[in-house]
N, C-alpha and C. Protein backbone atom coordinates (compact mmCIF):
# COMPACT_ATOMS: atom_id res chain seq x y z
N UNK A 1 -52.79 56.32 17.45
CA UNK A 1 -52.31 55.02 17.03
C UNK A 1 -53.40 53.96 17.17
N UNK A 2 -54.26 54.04 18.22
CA UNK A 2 -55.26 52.87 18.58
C UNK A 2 -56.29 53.46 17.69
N UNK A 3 -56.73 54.35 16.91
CA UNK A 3 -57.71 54.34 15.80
C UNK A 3 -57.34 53.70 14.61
N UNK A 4 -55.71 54.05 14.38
CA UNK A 4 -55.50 53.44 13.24
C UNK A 4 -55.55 52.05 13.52
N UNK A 5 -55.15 51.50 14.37
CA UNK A 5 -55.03 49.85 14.23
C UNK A 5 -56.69 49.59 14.35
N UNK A 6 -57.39 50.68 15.37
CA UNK A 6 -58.62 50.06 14.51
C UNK A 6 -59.61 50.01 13.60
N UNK A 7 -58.89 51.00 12.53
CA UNK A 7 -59.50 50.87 11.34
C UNK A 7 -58.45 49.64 10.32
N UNK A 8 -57.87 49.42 10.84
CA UNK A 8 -57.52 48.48 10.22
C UNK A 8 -58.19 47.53 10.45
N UNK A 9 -58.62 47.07 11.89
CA UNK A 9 -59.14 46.00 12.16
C UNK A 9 -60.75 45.81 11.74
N UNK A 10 -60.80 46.95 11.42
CA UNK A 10 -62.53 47.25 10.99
C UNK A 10 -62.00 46.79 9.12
N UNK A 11 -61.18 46.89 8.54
CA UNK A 11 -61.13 46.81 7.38
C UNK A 11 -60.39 45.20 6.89
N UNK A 12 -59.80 44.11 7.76
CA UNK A 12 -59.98 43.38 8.18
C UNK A 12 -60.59 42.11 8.62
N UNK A 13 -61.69 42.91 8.72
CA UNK A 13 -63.26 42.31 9.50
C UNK A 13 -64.18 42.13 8.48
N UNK A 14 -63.57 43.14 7.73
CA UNK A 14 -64.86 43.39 6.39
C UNK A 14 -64.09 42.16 5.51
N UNK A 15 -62.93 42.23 4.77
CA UNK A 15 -62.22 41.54 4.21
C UNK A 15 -62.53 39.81 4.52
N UNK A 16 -62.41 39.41 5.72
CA UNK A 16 -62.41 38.15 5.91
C UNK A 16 -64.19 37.87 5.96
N UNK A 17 -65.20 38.61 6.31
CA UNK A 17 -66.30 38.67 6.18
C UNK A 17 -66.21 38.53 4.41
N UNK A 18 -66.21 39.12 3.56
CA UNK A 18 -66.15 38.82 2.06
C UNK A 18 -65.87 37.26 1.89
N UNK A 19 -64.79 36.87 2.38
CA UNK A 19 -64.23 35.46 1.65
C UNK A 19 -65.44 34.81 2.31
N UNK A 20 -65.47 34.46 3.59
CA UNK A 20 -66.86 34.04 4.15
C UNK A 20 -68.06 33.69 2.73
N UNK A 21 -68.38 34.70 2.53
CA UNK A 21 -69.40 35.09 1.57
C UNK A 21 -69.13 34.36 0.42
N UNK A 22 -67.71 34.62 0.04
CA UNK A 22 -67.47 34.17 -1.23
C UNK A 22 -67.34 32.46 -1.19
N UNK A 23 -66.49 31.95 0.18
CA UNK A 23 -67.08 30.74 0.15
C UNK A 23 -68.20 30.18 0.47
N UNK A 24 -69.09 30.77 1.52
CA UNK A 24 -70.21 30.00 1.26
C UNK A 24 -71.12 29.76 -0.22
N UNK A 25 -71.21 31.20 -1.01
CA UNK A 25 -71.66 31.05 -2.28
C UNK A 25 -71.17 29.55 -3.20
N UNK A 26 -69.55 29.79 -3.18
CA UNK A 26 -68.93 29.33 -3.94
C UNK A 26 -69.81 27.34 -3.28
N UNK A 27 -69.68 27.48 -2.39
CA UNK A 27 -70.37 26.05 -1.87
C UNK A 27 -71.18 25.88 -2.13
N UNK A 28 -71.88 26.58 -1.73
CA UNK A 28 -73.94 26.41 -2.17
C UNK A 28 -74.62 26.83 -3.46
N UNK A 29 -74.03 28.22 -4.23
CA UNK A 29 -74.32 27.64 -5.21
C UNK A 29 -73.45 27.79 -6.67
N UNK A 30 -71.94 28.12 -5.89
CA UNK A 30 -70.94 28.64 -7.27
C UNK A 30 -70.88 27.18 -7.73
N UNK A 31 -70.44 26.08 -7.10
CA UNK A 31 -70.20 24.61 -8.36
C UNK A 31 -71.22 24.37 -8.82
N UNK A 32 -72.32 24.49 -8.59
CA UNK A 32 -73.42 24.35 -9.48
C UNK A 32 -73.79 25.10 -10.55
N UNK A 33 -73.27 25.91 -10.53
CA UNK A 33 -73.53 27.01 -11.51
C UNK A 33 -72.36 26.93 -12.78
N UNK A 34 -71.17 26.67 -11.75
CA UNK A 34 -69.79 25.94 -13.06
C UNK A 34 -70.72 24.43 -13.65
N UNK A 35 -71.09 23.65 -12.86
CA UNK A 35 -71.34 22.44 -13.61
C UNK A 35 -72.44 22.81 -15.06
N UNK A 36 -73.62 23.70 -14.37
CA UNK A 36 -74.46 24.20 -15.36
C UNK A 36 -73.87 24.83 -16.64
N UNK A 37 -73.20 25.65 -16.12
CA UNK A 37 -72.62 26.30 -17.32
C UNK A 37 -71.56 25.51 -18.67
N UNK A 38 -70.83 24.57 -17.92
CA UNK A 38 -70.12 22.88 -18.60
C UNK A 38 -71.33 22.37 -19.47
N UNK A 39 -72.38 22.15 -18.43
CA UNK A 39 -73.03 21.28 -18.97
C UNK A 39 -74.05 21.80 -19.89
N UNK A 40 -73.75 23.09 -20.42
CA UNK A 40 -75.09 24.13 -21.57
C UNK A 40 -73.55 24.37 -22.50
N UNK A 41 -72.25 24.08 -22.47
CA UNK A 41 -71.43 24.59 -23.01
C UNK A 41 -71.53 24.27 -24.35
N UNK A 42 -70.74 25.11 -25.59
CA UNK A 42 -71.31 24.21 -26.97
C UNK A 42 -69.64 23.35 -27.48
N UNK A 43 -68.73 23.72 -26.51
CA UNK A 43 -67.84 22.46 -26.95
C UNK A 43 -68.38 20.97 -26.36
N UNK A 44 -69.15 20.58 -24.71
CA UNK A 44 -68.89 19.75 -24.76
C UNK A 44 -70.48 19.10 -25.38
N UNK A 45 -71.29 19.73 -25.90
CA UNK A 45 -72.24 19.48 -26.65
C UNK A 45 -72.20 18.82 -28.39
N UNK A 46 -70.83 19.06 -29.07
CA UNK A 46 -70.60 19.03 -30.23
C UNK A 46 -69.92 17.62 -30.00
N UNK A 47 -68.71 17.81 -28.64
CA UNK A 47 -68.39 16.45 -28.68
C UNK A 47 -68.96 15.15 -28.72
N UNK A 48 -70.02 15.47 -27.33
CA UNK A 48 -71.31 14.35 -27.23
C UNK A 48 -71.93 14.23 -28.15
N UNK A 49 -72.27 15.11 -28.97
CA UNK A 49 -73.10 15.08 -30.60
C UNK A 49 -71.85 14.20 -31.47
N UNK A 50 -71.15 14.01 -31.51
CA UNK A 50 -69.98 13.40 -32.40
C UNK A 50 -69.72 12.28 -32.07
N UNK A 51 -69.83 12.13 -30.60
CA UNK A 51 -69.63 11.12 -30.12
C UNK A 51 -70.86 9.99 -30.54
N UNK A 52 -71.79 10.38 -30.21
CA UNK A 52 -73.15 9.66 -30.34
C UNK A 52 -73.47 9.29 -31.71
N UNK A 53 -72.95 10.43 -32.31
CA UNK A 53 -73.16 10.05 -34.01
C UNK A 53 -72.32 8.30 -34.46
N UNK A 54 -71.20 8.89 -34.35
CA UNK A 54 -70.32 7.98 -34.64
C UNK A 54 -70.37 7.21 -34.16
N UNK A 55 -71.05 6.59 -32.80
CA UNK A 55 -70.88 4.93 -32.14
C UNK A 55 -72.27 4.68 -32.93
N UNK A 56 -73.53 5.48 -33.72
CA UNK A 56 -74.81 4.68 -34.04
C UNK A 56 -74.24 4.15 -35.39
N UNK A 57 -73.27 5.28 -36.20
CA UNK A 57 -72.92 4.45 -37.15
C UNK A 57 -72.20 3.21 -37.34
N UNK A 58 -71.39 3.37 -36.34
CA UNK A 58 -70.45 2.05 -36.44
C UNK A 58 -71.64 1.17 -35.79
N UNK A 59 -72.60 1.14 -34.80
CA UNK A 59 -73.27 0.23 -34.93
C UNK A 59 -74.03 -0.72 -35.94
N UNK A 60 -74.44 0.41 -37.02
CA UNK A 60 -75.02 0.37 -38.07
C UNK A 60 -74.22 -0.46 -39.01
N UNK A 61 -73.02 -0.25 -38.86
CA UNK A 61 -71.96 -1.62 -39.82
C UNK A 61 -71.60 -2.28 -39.21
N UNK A 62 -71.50 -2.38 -37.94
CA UNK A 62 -71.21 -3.90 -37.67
C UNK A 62 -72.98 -4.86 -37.60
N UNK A 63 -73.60 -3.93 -38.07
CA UNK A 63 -74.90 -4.76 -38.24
C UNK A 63 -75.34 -5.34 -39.59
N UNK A 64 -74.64 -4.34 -40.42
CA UNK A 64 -74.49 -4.85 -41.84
C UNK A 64 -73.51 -5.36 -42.19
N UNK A 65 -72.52 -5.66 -41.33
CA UNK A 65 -71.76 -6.55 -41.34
C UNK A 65 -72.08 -8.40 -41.44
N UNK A 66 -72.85 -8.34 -40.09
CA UNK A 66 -73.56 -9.26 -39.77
C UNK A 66 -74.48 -9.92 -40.83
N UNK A 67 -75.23 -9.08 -41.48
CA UNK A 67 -76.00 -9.58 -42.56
C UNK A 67 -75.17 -9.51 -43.53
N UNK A 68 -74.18 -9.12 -43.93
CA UNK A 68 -73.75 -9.43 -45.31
C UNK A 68 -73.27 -10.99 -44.86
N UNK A 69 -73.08 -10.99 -43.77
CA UNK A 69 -71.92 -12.44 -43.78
C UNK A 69 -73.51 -13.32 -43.64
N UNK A 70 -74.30 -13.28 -43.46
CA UNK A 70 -75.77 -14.17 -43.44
C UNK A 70 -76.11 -14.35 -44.55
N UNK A 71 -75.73 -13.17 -45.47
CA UNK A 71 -77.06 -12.93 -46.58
C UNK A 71 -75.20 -13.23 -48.35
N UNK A 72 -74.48 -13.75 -47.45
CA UNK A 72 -73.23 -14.11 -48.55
C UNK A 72 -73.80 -14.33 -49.77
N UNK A 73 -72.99 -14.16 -51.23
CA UNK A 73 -73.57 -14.49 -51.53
C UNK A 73 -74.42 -13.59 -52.79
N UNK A 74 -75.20 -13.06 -52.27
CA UNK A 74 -76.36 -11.76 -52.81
C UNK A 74 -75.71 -10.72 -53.09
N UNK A 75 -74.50 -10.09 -52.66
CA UNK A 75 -73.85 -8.79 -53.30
C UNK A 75 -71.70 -9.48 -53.20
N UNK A 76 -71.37 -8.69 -53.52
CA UNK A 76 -69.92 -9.32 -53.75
C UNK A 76 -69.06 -8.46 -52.52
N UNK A 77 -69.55 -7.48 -51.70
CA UNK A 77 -68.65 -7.07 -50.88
C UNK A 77 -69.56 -6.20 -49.65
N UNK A 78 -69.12 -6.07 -48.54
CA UNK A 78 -70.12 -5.07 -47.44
C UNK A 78 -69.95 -3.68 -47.89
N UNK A 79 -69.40 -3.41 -48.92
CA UNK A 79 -69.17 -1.83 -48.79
C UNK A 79 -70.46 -1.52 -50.41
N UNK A 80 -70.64 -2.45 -51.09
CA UNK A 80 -71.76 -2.35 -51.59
C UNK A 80 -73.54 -2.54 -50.69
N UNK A 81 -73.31 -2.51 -49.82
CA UNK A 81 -74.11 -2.71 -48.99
C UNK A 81 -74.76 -1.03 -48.44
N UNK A 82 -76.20 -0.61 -49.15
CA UNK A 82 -76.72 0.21 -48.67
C UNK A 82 -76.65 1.05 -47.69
N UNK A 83 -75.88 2.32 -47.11
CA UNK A 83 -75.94 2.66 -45.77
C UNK A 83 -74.87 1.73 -44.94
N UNK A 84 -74.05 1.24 -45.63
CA UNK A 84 -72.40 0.94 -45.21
C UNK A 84 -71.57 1.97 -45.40
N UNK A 85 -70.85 2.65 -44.13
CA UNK A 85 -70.03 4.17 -44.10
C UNK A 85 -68.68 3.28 -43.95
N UNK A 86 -68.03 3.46 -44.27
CA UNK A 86 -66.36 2.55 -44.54
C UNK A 86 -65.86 4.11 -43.70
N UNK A 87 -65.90 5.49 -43.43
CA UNK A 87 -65.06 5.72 -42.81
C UNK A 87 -65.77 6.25 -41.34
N UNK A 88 -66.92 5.08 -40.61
CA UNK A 88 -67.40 5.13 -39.61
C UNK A 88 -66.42 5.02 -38.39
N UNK A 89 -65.70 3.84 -38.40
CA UNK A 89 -64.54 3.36 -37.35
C UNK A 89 -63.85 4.91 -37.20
N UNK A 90 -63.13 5.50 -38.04
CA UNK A 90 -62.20 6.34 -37.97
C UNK A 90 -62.89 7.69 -37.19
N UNK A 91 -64.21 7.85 -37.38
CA UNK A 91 -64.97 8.81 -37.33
C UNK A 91 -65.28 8.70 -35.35
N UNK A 92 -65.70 7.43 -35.23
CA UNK A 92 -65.91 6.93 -34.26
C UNK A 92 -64.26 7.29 -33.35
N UNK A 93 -63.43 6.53 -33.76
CA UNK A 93 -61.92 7.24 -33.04
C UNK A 93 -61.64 8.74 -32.93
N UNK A 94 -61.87 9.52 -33.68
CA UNK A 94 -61.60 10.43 -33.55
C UNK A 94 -62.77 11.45 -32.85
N UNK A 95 -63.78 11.00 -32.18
CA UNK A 95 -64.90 11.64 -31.77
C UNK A 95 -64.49 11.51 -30.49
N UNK A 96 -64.13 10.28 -30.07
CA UNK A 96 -63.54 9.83 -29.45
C UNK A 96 -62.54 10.48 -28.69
N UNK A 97 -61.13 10.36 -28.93
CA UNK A 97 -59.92 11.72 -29.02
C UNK A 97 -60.76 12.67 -28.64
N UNK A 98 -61.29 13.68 -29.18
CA UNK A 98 -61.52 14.58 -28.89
C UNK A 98 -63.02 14.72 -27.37
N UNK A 99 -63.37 13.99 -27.36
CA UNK A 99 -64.09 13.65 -25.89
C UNK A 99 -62.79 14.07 -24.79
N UNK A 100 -61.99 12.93 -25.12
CA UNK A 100 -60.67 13.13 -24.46
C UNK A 100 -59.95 14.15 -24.43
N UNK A 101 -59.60 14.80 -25.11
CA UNK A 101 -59.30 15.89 -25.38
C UNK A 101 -59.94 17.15 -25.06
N UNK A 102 -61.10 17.14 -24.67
CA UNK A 102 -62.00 18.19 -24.42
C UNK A 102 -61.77 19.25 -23.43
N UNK A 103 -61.62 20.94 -24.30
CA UNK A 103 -61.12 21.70 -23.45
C UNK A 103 -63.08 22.97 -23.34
N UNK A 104 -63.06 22.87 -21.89
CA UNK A 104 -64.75 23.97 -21.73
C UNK A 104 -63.83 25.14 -21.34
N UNK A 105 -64.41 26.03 -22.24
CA UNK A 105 -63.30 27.88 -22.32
C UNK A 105 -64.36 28.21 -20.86
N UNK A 106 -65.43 28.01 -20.84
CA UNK A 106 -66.26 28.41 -19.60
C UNK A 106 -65.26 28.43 -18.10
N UNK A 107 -64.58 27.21 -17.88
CA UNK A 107 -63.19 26.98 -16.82
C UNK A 107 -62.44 27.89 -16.69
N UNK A 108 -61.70 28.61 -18.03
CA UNK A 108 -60.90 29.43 -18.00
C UNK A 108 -61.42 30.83 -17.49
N UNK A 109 -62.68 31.11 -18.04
CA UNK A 109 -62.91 32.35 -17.69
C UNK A 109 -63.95 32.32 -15.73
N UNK A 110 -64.16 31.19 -15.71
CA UNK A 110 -63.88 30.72 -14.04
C UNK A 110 -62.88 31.46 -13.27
N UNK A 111 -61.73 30.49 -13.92
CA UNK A 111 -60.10 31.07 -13.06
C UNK A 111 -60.26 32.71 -13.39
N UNK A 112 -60.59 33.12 -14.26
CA UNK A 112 -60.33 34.66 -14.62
C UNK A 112 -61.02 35.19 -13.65
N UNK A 113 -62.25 35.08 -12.46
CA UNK A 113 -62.87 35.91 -11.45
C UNK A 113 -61.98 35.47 -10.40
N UNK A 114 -61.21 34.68 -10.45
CA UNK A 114 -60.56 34.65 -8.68
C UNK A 114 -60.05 35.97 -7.78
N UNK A 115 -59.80 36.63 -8.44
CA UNK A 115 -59.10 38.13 -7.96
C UNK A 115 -60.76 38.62 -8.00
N UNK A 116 -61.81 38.96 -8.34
CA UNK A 116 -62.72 39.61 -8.40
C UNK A 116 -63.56 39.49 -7.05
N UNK A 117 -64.52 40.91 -6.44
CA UNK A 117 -65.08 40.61 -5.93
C UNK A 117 -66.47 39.96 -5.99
N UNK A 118 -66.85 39.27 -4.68
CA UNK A 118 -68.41 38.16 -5.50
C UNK A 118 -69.49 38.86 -5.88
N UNK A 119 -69.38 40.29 -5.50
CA UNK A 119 -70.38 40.91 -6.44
C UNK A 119 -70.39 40.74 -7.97
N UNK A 120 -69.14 40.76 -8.11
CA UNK A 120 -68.53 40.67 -9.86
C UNK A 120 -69.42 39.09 -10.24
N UNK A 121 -68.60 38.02 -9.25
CA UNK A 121 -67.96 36.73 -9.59
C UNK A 121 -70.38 36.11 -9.75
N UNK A 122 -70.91 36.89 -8.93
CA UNK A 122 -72.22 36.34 -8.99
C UNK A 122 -73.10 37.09 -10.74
């Protein structure tokens, strides 16, 4: 009876020794490695690319905005105006939304190693 309880306790020992492991990794260098992997991801790369697009354009008309209302006068409307995008705003909202909206599949397959051991999970 006292071998078996102490192979249990030897198996036990090993077990809580693992999580050990798995949290110190997970501390030192598993969130860094989730952030890296977020931050090389190509959803939230497309967003920021969409995002960025769309606020230079709408900059770009409310700048030709500005000069049409200076330069009155010389053409009959801002949307005749060279490099005026009329569906910038919308483009800009919806780049937007989806910033907000932003799902990284990298997370999911995160949660998918929790059962695994950190040999796997490294």
């Amino acid at each position: 009876m006292l071998t078996r309880c102490d192979g249990e306790m030897v198996e036990l020992y090993a077990q809580v020794s693992e999580l050990m492991l798995a949290k110190q990794w997970f501390l030192t260098e598993g969130i860094a490695w989730v952030v890296k992997l977020v931050h090389q991801s190509p959803e939230l790369e497309k967003v920021v690319a969409n995002l960025v697009n769309s606020v230079n354009v709408v900059g770009v008309n409310e700048g030709i905005k500005q000069g049409f209302k200076a330069a009155l006068g010389s053409v009959r409307s801002v949307e005749e105006v060279p490099g005026y995008d009329e569906g910038a705003q919308d483009a800009l909202d919806t780049a937007v939304k989806a910033f907000d909206d932003l799902h990284i599949s990298v997370l999911g397959k995160v949660a998918d190693l929790m059962d695994k051991p950190l040999s796997v999970i490294q």
